[in-house]
Protein backbone atom coordinates (compact mmCIF):
# COMPACT_ATOMS: atom_id res chain seq x y z
CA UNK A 1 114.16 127.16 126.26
CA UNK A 2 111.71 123.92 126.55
CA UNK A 3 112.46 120.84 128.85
CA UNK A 4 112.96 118.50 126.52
CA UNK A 5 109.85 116.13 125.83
CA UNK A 6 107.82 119.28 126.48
CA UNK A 7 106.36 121.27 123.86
CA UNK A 8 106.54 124.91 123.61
CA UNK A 9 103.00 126.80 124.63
CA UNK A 10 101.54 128.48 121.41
CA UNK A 11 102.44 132.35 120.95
CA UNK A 12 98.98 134.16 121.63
CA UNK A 13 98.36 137.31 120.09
CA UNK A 14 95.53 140.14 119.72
CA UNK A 15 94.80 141.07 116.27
CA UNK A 16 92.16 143.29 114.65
CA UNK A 17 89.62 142.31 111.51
CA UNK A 18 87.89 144.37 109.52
CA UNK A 19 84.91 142.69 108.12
CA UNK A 20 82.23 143.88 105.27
CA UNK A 21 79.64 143.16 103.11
CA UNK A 22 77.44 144.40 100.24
CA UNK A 23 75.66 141.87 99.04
CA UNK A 24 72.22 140.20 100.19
CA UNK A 25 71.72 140.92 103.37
CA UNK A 26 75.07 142.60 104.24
CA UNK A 27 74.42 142.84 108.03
CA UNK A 28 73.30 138.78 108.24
CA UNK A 29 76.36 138.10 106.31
CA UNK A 30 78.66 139.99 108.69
CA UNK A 31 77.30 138.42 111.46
CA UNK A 32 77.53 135.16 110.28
CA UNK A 33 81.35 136.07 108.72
CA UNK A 34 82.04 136.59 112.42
CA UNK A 35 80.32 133.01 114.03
CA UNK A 36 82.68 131.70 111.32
CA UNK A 37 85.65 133.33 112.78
CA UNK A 38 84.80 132.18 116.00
CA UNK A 39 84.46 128.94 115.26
CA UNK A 40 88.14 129.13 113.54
CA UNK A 41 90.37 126.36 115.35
CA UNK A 42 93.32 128.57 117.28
CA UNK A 43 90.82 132.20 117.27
CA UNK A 44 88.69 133.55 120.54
CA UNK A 45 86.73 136.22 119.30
CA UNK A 46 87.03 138.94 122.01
CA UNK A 47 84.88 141.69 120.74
CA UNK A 48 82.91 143.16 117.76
CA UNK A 49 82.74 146.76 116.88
CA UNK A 50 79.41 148.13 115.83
CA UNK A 51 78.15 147.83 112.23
CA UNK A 52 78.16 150.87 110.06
CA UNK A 53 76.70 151.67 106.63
CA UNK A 54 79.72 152.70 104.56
CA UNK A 55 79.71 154.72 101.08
CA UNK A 56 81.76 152.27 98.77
CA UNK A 57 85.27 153.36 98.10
CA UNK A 58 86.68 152.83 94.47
CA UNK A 59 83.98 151.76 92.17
CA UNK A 60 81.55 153.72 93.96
CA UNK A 61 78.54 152.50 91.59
CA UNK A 62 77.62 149.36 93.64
CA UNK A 63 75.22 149.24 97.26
CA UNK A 64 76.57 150.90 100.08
CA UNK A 65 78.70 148.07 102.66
CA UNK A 66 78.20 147.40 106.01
CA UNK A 67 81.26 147.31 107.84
CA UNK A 68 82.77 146.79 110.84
CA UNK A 69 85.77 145.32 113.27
CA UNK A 70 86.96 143.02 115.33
CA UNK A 71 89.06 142.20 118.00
CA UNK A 72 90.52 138.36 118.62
CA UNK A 73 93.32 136.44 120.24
CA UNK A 74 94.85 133.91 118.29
CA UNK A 75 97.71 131.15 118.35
CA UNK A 76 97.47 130.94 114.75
CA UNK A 77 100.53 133.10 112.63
CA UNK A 78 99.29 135.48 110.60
CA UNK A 79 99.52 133.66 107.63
CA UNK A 80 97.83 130.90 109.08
CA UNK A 81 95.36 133.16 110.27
CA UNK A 82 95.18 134.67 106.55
CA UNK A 83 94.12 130.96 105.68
CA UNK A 84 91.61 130.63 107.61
CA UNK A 85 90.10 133.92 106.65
CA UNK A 86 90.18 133.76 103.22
CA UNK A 87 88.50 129.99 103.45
CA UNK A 88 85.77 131.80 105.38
CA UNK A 89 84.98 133.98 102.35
CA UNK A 90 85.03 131.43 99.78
CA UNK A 91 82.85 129.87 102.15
CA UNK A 92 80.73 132.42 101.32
CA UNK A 93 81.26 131.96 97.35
CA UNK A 94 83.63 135.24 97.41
CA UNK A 95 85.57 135.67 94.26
CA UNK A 96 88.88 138.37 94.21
CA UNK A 97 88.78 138.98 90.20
CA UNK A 98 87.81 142.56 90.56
CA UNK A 99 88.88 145.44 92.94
CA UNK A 100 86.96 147.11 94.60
CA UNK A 101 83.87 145.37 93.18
CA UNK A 102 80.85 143.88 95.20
CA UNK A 103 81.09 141.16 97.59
CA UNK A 104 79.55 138.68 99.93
CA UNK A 105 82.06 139.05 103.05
CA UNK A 106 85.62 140.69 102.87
CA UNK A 107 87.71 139.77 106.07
CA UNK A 108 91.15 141.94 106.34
CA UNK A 109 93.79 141.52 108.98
CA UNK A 110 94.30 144.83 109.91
CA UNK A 111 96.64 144.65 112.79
CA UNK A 112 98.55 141.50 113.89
CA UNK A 113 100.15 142.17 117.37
CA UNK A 114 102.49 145.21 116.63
CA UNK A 115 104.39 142.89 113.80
CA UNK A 116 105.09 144.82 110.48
CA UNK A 117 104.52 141.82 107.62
CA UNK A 118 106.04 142.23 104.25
CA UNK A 119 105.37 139.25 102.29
CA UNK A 120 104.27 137.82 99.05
CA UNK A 121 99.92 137.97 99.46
CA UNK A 122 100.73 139.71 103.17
CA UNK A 123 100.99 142.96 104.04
CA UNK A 124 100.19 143.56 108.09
CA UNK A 125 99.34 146.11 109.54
CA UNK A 126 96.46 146.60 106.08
CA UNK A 127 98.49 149.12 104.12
CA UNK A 128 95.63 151.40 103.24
CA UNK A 129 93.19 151.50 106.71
CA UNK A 130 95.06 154.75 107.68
CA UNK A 131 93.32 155.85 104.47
CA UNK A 132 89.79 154.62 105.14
CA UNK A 133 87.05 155.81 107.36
CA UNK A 134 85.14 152.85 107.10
CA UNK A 135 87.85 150.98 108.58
CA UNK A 136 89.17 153.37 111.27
CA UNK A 137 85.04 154.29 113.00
CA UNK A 138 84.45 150.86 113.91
CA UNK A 139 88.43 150.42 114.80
CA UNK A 140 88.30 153.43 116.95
CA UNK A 141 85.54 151.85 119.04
CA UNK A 142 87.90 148.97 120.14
CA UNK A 143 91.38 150.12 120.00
CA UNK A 144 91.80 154.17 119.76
CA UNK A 145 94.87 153.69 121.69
CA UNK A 146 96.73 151.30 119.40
CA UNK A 147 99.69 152.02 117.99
CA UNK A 148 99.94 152.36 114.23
CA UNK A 149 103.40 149.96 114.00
CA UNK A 150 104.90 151.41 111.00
CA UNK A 151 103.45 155.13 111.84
CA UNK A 152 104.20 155.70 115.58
CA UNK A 153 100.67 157.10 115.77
CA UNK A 154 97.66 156.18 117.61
CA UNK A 155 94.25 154.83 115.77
CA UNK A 156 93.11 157.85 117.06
CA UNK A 157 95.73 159.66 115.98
CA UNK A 158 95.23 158.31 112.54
CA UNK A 159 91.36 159.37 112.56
CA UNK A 160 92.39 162.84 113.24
CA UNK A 161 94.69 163.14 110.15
CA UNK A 162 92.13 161.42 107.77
CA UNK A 163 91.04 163.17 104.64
CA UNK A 164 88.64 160.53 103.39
CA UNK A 165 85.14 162.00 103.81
CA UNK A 166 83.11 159.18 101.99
CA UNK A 167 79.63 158.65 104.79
CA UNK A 168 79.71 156.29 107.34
CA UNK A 169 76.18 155.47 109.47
CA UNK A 170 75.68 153.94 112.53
CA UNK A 171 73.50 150.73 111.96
CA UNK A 172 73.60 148.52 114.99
CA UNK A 173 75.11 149.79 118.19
CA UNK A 174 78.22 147.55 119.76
CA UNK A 175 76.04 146.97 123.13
CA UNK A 176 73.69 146.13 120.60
CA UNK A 177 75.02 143.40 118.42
CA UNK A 178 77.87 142.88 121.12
CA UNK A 179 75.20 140.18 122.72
CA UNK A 180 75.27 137.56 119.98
CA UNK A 181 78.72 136.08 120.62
CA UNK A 182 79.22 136.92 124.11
CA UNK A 183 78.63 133.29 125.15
CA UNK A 184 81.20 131.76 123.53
């Protein structure tokens, strides 16, 4: 309970992104994707996984992705935070008419503290990462010990039991592209 007069301090809470691109320059969009982020009233940017060159899932007839993750703290909710996300990639003149088809940035939420979001546009934690090697390599690099909310199993955990075999490539190394935000 709050004194009254006194306002409540904002809820913080660690999340995980996923981030990728296939269009252009892919790993210049990412990287910029992510100074938007930061920049995000209400986000810290804590880390950024290293970028990987992912086989496309889906429609597999389009340019290979790069991918990646990222870890932040955040005061927003996740629905605020959901916002601000998708304003990023319309920022970046992304249109959602097709599935699965090319694109300039796609920012997911893929964890949101250990909540379990059901709602209408809002599904947390991303219902098909446990599915998706392009999402679990780079979220393995900052979080193998998370716990899967709605599975009771580790990232790690979830990498082990993967059967998606589509190619994922190192491209830049986290110590690597880990330098361009540090000085936030």
């Amino acid at each position: 309970m709050t004194a009254p007069g006194r306002k409540e301090a904002p809820r913080l809470c660690t999340a995980y992104i996923g981030f990728g691109s296939n269009m252009g320059d892919p790993l210049a969009n990412c990287r910029l994707a992510l100074e938007h982020v930061r920049r995000i009233a209400g986000v810290k940017l804590l880390r950024c996984s290293s970028f990987y060159r992912t086989e496309p899932v889906g429609f597999r007839n389009q340019e290979w992705f790069v991918n990646g993750a990222a870890e932040i703290t955040t005061t927003l909710s996740a629905r605020e935070l959901l916002a601000a996300l998708l304003e990023v990639e319309k920022n970046f003149g992304r249109q959602r008419e097709t599935r699965w088809a090319p694109r300039t940035i796609d920012l997911d939420i893929l964890f949101f503290g250990q909540e379990i979001i059901r709602e209408e546009g809002l599904t947390i934690p991303h219902p098909e990462l446990q599915q998706r090697r392009f999402v679990l390599t780079p979220l393995m690099e900052l979080a193998p010990y998370l716990i899967h909310p709605v599975y009771c199993v580790s990232v790690t955990g979830l990498m082990g039991r993967l059967e998606d075999e589509s190619k994922v490539e190192l491209v830049e190394p986290y110590e690597a592209n880990g330098q361009w935000f540090a000085d936030q």
